[in-house]
Protein backbone atom coordinates (compact mmCIF):
# COMPACT_ATOMS: atom_id res chain seq x y z
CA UNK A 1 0.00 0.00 0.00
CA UNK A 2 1.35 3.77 1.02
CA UNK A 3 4.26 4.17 3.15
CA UNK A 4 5.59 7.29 4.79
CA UNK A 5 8.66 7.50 2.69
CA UNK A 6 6.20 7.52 -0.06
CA UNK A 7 3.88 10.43 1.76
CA UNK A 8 6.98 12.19 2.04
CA UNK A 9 8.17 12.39 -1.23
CA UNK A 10 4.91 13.71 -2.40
CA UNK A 11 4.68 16.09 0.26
CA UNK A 12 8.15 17.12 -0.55
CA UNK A 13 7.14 17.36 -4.89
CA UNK A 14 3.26 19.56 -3.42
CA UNK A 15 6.04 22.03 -1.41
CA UNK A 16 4.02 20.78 1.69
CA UNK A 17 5.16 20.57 5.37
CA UNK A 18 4.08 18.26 7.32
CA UNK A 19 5.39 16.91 10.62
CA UNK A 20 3.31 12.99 11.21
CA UNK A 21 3.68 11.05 8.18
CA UNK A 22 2.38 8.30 9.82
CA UNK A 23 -1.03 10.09 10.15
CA UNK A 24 -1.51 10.81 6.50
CA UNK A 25 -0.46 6.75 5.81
CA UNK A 26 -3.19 6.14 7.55
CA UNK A 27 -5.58 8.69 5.94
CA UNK A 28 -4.66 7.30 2.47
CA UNK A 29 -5.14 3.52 3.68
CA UNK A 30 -8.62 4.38 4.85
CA UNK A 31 -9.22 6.23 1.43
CA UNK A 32 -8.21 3.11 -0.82
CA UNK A 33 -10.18 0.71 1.90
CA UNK A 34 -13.04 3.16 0.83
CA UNK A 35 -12.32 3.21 -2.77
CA UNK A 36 -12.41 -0.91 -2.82
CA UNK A 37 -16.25 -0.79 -0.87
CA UNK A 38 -17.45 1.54 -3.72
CA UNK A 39 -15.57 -1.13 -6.12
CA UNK A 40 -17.67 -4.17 -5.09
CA UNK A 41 -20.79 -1.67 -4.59
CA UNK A 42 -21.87 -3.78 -7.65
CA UNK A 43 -23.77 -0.82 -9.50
CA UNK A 44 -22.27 -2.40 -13.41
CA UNK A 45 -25.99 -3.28 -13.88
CA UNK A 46 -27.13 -0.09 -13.01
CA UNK A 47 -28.90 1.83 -15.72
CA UNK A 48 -27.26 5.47 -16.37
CA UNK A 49 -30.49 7.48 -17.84
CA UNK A 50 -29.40 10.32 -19.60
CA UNK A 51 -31.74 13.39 -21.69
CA UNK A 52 -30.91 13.01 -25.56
CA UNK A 53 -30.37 17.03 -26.38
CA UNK A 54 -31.04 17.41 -30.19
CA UNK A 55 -27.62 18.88 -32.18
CA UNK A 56 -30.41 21.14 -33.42
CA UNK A 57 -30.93 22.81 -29.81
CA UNK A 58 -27.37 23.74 -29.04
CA UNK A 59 -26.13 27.06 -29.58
CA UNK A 60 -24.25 28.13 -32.53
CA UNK A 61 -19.94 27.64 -31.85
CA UNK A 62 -19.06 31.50 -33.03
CA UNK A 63 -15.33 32.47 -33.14
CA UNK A 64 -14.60 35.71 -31.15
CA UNK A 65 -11.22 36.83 -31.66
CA UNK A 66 -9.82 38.72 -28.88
CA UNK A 67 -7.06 41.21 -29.86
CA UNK A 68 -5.72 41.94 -25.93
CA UNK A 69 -3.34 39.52 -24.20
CA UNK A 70 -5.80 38.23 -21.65
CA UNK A 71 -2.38 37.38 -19.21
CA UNK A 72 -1.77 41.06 -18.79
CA UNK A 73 -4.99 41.58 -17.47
CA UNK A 74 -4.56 39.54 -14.56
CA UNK A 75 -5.04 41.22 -11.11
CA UNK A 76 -1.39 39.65 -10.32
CA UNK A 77 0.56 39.54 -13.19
CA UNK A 78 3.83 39.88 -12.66
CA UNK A 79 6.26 40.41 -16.25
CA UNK A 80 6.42 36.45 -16.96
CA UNK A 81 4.52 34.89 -14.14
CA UNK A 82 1.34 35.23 -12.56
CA UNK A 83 0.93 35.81 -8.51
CA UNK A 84 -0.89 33.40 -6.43
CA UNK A 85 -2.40 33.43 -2.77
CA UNK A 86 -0.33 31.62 -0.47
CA UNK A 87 -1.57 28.36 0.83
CA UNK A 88 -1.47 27.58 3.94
């Protein structure tokens, strides 16, 4: 399964600090023990109903050229990159 040298190398690659491995390990396990209970759910007889939509009724695909750099009109554009809220 997940181990914490694993957990820590992704942390490391996401830039995020994070002081009990150990406690994530086990936040991943229970995710994939949840992830096999929705597997054997057994919903592959299930019917998936879905409303046809005509081509007809769907709007007409018009090209709109737009002659500004849309980059540059970011609230935090910064010369070549673009500023985002820290995370915390």
């Amino acid at each position: 399964m997940v181990t914490e040298e694993e957990i820590k190398h992704v942390a490391k690659l996401m830039r995020i600090e994070i002081d009990d491995y150990a406690e994530y390990v086990n936040k991943v396990h229970a995710m994939i023990d949840y992830f096999d209970v929705l597997d054997s759910a057994g919903v592959e007889s299930e019917e998936i109903t879905m409303q046809e939509i005509p081509i007809s009724n769907l709007r007409e695909d018009k090209y709109i050229p737009f002659n500004e750099k849309l980059i540059e009109k970011l609230k935090n554009y910064k010369g070549t990159y673009v500023r985002a809220p820290k995370m915390s």
